[in-house]
C-alpha atoms as a PDB file:
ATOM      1  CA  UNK A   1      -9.208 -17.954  -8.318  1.00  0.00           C
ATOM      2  CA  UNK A   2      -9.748 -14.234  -7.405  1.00  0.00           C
ATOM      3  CA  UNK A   3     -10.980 -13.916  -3.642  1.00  0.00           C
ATOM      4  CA  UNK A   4     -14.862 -12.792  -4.053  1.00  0.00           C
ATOM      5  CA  UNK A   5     -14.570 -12.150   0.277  1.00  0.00           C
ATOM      6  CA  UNK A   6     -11.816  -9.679   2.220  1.00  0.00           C
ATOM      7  CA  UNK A   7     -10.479 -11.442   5.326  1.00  0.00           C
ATOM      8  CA  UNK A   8      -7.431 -10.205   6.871  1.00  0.00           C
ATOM      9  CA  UNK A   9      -5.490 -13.554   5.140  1.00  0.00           C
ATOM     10  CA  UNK A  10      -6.312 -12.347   1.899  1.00  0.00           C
ATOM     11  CA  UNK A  11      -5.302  -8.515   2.741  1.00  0.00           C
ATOM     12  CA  UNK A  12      -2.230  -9.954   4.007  1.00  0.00           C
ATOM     13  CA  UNK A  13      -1.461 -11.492   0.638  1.00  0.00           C
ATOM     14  CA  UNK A  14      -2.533  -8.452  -1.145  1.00  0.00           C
ATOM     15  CA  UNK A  15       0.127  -6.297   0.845  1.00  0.00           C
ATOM     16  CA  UNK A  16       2.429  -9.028   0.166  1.00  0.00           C
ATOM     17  CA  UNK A  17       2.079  -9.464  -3.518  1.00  0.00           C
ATOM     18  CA  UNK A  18       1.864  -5.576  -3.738  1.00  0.00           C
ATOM     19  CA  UNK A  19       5.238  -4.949  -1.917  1.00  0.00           C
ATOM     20  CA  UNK A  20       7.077  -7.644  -3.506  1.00  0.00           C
ATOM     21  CA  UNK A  21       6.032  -5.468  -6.974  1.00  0.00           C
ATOM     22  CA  UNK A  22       7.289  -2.454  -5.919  1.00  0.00           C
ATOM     23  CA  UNK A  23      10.216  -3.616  -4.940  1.00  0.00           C
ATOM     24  CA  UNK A  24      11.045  -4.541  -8.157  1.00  0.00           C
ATOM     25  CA  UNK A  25       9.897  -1.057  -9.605  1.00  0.00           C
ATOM     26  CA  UNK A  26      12.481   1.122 -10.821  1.00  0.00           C
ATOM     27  CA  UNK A  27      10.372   4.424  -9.668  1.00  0.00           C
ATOM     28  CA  UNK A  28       9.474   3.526  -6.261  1.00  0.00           C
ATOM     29  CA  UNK A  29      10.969   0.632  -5.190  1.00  0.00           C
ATOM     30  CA  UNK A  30      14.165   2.481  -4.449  1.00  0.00           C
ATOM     31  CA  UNK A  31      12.564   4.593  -1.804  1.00  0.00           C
ATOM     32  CA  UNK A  32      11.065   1.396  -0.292  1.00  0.00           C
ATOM     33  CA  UNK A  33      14.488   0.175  -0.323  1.00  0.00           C
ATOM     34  CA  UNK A  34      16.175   2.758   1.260  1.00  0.00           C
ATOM     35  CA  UNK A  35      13.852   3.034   4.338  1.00  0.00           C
ATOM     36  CA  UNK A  36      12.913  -0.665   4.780  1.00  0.00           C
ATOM     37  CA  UNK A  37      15.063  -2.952   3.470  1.00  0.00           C
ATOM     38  CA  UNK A  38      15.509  -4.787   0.232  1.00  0.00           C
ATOM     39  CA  UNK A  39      14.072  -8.321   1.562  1.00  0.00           C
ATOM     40  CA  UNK A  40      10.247  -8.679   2.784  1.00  0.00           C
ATOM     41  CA  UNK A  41      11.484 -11.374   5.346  1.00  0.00           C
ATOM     42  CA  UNK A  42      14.065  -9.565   6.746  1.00  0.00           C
ATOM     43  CA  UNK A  43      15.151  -5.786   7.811  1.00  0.00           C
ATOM     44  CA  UNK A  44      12.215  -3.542   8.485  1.00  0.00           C
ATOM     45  CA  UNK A  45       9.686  -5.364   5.908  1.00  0.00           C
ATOM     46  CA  UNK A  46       7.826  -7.650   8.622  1.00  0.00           C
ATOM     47  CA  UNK A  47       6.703  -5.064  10.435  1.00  0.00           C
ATOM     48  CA  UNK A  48       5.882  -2.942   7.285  1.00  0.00           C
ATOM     49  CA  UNK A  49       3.551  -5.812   6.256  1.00  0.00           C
ATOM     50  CA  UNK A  50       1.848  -6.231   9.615  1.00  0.00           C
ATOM     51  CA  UNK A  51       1.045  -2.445  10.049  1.00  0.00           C
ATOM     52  CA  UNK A  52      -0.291  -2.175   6.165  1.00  0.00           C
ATOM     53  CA  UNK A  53      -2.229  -5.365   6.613  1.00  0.00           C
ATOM     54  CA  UNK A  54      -3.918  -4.340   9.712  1.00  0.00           C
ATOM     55  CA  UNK A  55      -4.173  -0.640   8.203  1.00  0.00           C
ATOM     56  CA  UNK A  56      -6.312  -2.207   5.126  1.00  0.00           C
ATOM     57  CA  UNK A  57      -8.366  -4.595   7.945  1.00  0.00           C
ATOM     58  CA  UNK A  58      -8.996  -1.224   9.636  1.00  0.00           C
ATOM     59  CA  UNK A  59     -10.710   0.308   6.679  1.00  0.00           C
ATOM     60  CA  UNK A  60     -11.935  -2.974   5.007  1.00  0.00           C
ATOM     61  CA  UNK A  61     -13.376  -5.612   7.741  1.00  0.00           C
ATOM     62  CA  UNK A  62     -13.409  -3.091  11.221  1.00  0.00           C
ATOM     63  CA  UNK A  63     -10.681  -4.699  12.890  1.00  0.00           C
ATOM     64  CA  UNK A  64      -8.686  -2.318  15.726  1.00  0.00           C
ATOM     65  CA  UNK A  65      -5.684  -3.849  15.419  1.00  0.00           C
ATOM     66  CA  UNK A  66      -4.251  -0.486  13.783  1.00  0.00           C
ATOM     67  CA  UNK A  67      -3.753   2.197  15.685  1.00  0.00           C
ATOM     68  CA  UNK A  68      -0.852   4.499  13.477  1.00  0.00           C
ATOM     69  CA  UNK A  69      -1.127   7.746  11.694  1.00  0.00           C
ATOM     70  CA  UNK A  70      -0.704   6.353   7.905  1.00  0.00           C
ATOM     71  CA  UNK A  71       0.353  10.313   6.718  1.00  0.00           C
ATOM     72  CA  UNK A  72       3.096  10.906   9.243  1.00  0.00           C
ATOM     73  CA  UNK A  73       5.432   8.530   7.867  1.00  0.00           C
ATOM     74  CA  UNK A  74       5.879  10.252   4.570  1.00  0.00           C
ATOM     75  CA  UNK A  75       6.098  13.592   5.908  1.00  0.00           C
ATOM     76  CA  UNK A  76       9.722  11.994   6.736  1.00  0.00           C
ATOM     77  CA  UNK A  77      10.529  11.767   3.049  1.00  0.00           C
ATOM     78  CA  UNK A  78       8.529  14.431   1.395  1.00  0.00           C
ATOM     79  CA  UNK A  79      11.268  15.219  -1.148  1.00  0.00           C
ATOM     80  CA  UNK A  80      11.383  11.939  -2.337  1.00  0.00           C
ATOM     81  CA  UNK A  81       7.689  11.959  -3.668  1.00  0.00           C
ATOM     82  CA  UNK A  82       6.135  13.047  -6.592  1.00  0.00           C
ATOM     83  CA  UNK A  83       2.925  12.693  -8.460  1.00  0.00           C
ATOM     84  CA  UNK A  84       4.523   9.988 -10.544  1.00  0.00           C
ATOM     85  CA  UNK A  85       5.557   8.270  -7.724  1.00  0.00           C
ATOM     86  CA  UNK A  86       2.249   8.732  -6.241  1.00  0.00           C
ATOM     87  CA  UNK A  87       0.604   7.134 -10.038  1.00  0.00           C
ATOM     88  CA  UNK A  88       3.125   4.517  -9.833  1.00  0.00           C
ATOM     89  CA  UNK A  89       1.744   3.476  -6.019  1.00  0.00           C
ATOM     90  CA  UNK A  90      -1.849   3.409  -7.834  1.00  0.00           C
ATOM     91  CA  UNK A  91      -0.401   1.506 -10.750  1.00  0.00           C
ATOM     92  CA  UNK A  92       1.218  -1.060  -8.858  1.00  0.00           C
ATOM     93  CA  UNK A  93      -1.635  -1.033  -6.415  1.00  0.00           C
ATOM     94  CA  UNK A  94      -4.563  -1.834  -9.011  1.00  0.00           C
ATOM     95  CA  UNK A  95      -2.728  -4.575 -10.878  1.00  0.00           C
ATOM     96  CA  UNK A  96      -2.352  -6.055  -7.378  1.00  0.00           C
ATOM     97  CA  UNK A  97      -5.891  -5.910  -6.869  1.00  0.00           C
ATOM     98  CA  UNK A  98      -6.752  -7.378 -10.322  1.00  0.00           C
ATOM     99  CA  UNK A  99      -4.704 -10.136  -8.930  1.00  0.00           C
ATOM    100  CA  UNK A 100      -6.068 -11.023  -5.535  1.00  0.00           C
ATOM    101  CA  UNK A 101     -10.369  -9.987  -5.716  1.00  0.00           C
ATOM    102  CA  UNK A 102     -12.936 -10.323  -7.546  1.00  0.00           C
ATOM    103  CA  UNK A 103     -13.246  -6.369  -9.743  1.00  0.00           C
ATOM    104  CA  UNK A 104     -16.629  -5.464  -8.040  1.00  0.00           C
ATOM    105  CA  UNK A 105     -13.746  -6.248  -4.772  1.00  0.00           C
ATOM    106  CA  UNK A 106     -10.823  -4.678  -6.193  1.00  0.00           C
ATOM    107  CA  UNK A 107     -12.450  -1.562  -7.553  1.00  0.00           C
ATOM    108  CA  UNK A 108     -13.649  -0.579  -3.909  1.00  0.00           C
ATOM    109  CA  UNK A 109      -9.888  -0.798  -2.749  1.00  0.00           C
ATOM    110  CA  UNK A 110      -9.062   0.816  -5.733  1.00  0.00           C
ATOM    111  CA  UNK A 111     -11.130   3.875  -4.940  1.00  0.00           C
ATOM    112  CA  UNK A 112     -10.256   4.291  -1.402  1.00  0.00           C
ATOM    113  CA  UNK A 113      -6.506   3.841  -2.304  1.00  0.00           C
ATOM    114  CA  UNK A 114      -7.201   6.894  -4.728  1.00  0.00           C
ATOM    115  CA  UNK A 115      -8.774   8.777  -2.338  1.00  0.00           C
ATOM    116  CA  UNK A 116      -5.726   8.232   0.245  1.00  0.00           C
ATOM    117  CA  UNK A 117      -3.351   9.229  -2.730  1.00  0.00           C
ATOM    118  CA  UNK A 118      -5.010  12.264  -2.969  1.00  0.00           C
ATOM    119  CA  UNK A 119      -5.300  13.218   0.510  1.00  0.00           C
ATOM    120  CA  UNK A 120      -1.766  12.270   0.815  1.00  0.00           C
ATOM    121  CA  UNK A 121      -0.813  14.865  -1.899  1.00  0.00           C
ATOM    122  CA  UNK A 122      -2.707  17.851  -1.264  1.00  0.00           C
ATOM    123  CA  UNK A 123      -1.609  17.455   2.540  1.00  0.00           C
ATOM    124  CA  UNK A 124       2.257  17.037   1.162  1.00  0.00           C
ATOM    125  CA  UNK A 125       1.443  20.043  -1.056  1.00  0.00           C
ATOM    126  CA  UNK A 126       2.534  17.910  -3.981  1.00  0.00           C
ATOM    127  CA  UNK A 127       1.317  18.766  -7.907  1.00  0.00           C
END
C-alpha cells in the first residue's frame, strides 16, 4: 500500500529502499561503494541513512534534526560525476518513490530532487 502521508518512518524507508537500489546499479553504485561501504548495516552506510533521512525530514515535514551542507560532500568527488550519473540518481530516485507514496506524494519529491540535481550540477559546473 503506497504511503498517502510523509513521516520521518516512511522517509527512512524511502532512503533505505533507494540506497539498497543503487547499490546494485552498475553506474552509480560503484561510487557509493567506494566512499561508504558495500553493506547498508555496516561501514559508513548507517550514518549515510540517518543524515539523508533527516535531510528529506528537513525539506519534507520541518524537522531540525539536519544541520549539514548536502553540496559539500560531492565537491570531494567531482570527477566522478556526470550528467548520467546525475539521470541515473533521478532514475533510481523516482522508481523509489513510485514505490513508497502515493504519485500526487512522490511527484513533489520528485520535483525537489530535480531541482537539487540541477543545482548540484550547475554549481559542479557539470554538462
Amino acid at each position: 500500500m503506497l504511503e498517502r502521508e510523509v513521516t520521518k518512518e516512511n522517509l527512512n524507508k524511502l532512503v533505505i529502499s533507494f540506497y539498497t537500489r543503487v547499490l546494485k546499479d552498475d553506474l552509480i553504485g560503484p561510487i557509493f561503494i567506494d566512499i561508504l561501504g558495500k553493506n547498508l548495516k555496516e561501514d559508513k552506510w548507517p550514518a549515510h541513512i540517518e543524515l539523508l533521512t533527516n535531510f528529506w525530514a528537513s525539506l519534507a515535514l520541518g524537522e531540525k534534526n539536519y544541520n549539514s551542507s548536502p553540496f559539500a560532500p560531492h565537491i570531494e568527488f567531482k570527477e566522478r560525476l556526470s550528467v548520467a550519473a546525475f539521470e541515473r540518481w533521478l532514475e533510481l530516485f523516482h522508481e523509489t518513490l513510485n514505490t513508497i507514496f502515493h504519485p500526487q506524494i512522490a511527484d513533489q519529491f520528485l520535483a525537489k530532487s530535480k531541482t537539487i540535481a540541477g543545482n548540484f550540477m550547475r554549481n559542479l559546473q557539470i554538462t
